[in-house]
Protein backbone atom coordinates (compact mmCIF):
# COMPACT_ATOMS: atom_id res chain seq x y z
CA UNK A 1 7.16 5.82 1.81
CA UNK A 2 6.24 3.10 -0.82
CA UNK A 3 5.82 0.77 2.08
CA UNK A 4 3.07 3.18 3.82
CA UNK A 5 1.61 4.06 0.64
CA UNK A 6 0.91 0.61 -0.50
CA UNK A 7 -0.32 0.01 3.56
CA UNK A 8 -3.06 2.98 2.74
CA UNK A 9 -3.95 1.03 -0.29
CA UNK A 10 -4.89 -1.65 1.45
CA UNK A 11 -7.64 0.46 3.39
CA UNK A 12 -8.76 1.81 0.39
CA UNK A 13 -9.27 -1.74 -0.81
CA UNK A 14 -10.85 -3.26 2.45
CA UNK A 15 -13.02 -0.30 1.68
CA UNK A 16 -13.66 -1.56 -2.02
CA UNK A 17 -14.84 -4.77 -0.21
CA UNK A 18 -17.39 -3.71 2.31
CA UNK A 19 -15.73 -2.83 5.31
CA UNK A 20 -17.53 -0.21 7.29
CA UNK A 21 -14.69 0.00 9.04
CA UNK A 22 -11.75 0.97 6.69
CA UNK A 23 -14.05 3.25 5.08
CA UNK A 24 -15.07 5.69 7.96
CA UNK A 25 -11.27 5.98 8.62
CA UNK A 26 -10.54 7.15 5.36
CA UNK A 27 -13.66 9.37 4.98
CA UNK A 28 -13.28 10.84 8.23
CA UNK A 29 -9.31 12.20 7.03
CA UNK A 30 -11.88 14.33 4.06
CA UNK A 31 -14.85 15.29 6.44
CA UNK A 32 -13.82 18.44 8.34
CA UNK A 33 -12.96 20.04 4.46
CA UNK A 34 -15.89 18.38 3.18
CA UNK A 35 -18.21 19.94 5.52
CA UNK A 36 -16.21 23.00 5.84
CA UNK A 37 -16.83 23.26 1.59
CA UNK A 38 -20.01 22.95 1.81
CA UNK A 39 -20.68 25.50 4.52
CA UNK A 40 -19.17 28.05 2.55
CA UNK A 41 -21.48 27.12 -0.17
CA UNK A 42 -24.29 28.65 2.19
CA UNK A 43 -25.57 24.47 3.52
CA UNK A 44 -25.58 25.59 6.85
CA UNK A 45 -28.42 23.64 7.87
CA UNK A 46 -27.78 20.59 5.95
CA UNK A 47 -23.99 20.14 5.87
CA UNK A 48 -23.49 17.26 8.11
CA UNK A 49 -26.10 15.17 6.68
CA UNK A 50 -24.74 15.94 3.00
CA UNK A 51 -21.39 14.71 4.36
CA UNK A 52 -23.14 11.77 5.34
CA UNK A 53 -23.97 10.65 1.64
CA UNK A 54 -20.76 11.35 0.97
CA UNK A 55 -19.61 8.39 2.66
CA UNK A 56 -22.29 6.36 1.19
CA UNK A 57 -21.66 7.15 -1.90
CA UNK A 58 -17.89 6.84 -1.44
CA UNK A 59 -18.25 3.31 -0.95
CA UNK A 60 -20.37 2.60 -4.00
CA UNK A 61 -17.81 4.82 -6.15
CA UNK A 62 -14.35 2.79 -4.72
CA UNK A 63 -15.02 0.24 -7.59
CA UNK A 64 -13.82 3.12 -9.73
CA UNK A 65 -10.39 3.89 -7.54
CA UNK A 66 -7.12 3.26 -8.59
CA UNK A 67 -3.90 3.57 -6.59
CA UNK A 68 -2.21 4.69 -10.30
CA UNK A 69 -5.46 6.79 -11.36
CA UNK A 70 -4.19 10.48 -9.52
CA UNK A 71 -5.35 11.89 -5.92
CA UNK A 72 -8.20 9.59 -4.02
CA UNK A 73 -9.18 13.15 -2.47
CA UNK A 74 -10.47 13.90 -6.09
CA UNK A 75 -13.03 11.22 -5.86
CA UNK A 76 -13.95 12.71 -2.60
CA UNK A 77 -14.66 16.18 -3.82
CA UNK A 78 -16.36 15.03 -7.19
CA UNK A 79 -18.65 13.09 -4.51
CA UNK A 80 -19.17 16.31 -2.56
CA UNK A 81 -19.58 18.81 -5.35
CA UNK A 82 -22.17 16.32 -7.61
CA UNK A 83 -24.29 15.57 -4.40
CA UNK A 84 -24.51 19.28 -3.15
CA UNK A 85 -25.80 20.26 -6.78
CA UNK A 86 -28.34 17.37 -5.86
CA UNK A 87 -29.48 18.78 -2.87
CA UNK A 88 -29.55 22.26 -4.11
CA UNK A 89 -31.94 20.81 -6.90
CA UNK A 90 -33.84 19.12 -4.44
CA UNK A 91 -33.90 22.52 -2.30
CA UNK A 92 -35.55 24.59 -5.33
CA UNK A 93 -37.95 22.02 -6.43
CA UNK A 94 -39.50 21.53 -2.78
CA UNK A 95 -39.53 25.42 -3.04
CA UNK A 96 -41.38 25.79 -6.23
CA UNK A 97 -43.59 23.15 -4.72
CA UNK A 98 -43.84 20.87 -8.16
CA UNK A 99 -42.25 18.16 -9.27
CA UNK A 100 -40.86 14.55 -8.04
CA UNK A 101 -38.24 15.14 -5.46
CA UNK A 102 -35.55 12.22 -5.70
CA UNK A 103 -33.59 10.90 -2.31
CA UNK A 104 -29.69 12.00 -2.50
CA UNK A 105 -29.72 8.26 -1.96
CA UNK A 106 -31.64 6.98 -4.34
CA UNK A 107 -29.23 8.17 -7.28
CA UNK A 108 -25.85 7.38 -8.38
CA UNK A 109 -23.25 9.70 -8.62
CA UNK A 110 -22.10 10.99 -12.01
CA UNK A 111 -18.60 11.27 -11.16
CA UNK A 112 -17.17 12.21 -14.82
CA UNK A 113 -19.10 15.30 -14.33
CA UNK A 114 -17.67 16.47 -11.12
CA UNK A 115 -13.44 15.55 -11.68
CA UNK A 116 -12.73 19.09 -12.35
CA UNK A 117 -9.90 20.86 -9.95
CA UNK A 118 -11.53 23.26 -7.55
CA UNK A 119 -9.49 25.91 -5.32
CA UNK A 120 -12.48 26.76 -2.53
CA UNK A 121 -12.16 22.81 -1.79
CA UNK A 122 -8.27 22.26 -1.99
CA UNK A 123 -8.29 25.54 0.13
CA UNK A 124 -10.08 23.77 2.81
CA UNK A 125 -8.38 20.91 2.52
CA UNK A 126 -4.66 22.97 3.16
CA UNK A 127 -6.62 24.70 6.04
CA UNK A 128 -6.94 21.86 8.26
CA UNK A 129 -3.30 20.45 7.18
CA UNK A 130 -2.07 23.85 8.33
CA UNK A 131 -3.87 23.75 11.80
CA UNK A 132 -2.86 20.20 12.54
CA UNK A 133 0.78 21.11 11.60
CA UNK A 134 1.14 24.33 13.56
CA UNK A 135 -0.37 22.65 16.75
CA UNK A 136 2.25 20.10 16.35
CA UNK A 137 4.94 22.66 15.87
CA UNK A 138 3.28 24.40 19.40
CA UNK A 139 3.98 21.19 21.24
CA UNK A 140 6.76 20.14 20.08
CA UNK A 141 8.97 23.57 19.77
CA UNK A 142 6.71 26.06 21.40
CA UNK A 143 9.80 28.87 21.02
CA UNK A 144 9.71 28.20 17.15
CA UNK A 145 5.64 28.65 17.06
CA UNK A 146 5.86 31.71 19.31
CA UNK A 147 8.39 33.04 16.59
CA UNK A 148 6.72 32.63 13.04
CA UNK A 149 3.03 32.94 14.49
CA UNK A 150 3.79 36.34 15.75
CA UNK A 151 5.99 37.34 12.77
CA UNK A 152 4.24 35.48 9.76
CA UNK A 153 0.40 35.58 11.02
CA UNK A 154 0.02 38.60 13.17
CA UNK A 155 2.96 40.57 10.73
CA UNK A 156 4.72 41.74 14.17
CA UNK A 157 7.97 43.30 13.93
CA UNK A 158 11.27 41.35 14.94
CA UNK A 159 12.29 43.48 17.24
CA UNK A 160 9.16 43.65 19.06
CA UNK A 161 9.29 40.51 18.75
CA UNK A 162 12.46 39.90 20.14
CA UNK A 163 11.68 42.16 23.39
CA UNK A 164 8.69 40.34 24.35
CA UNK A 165 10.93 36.98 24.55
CA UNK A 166 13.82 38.37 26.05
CA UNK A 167 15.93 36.97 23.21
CA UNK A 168 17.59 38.45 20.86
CA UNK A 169 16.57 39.97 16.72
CA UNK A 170 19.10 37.17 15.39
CA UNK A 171 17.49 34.02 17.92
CA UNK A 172 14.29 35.37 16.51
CA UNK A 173 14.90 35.38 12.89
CA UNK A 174 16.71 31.44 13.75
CA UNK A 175 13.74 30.49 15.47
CA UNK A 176 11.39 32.04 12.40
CA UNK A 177 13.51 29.92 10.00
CA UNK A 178 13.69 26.36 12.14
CA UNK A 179 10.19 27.04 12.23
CA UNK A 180 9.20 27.25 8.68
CA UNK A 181 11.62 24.32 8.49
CA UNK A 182 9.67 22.14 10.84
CA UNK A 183 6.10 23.21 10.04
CA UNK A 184 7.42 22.17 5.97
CA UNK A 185 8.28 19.00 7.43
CA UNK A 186 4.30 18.89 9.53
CA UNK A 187 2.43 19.56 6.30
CA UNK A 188 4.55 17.00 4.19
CA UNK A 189 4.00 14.60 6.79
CA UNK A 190 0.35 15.21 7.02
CA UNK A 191 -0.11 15.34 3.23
CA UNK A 192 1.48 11.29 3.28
CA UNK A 193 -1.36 10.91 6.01
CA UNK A 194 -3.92 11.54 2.79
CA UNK A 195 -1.89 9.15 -0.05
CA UNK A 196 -2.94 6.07 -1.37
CA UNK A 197 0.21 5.58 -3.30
CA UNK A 198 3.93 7.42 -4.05
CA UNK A 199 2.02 9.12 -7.00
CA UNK A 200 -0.84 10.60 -4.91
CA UNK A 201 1.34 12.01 -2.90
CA UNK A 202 3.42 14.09 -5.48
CA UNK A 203 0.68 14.99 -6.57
CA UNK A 204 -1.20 16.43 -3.43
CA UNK A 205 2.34 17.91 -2.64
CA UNK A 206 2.64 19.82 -5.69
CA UNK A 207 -0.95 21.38 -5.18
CA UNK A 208 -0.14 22.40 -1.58
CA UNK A 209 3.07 23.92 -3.17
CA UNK A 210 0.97 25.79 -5.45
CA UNK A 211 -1.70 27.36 -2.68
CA UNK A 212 1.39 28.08 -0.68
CA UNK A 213 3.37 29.99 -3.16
CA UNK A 214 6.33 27.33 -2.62
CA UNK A 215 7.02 24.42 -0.31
């Protein structure tokens, strides 16, 4: 793993230097939670284009990223939450009709602020991770999927369970427990997908062991 983290680094510090490139392929790991965040923040109309400054103001803020600093998808949310409160400003101001309305783009982001943990975001983060890792559990051992979505997400009974497959209450409870076993395996694998370095990723593992009761 040290060998892919310090490979991710690298991106992060093409990024650092300018290129368009290496940023928009980290960014675009954060942008389905980012937008997803700030949709449940009521921006339905504006999301997208928020999500947009993000970026921009992702590159300007790299200068301040450090593979030893603690989780990269911190910077990324302190981004998100200080230019949504931006917007929202903007929003009220244009509403009250007074006042000198400021660009999103015009201002730097005050990221000190903004570093503060929050649970909606991480929540949306583990969301997608979840997806991506029971799709890939679908393909790959469609009898495991059929197993623990059934018994863990729709709360059906085992033996129910078992009847519908034709198998039996014990090859369903081994097929419930592969499962978890495999779709632990996904989500660790996709959480490495997000680190910049070994620390960043003990890190994001021990908060998607915390919003999953255990991992």
């Amino acid at each position: 793993m040290s060998t892919l983290s310090a490979t991710r680094w690298t991106v992060v510090q093409a990024a650092k230097a300018g290129d368009a490139d290496a940023l928009r392929q980290l960014f675009e790991k954060y942008r389905p939670a980012v937008v997803g965040y700030l949709l449940r923040r009521g921006m339905k109309g504006e999301a997208e284009d928020v999500a947009q400054e993000v970026c921009v103001q992702l590159m300007r803020a790299l200068e301040k990223a450090d593979p030893k600093a603690g989780r990269f998808r911190a910077l990324v949310f302190a981004i998100t939450r200080n230019l949504m409160g931006k917007h929202l400003q903007k929003a009220n101001a244009l509403k009250r009709g007074g006042g000198k309305v400021v660009k999103l783009g015009e201002r730097d982001v005050d990221l000190a602020a903004d570093m503060e943990p929050d649970d909606d975001f991480d929540r949306e983060w583990l969301a997608i991770l979840v997806r991506r890792s029971l799709a890939r559990l679908a393909e790959e051992h469609e009898n495991y999927f059929m197993a623990l979505e059934r018994f863990l997400l729709r709360g059906e009974a085992q033996q129910k369970i078992a009847d519908d497959l034709g198998i039996s209450v014990g090859a369903v409870k081994k097929h419930v427990h592969r499962g978890k076993k495999k779709l632990t395996g996904y989500l660790r694998e996709e959480v490495w997908r997000y680190a910049t370095s070994v620390n960043d990723y003990e890190t994001e593992l021990r908060t998607l062991s915390k919003l999953l009761g255990g991992l």
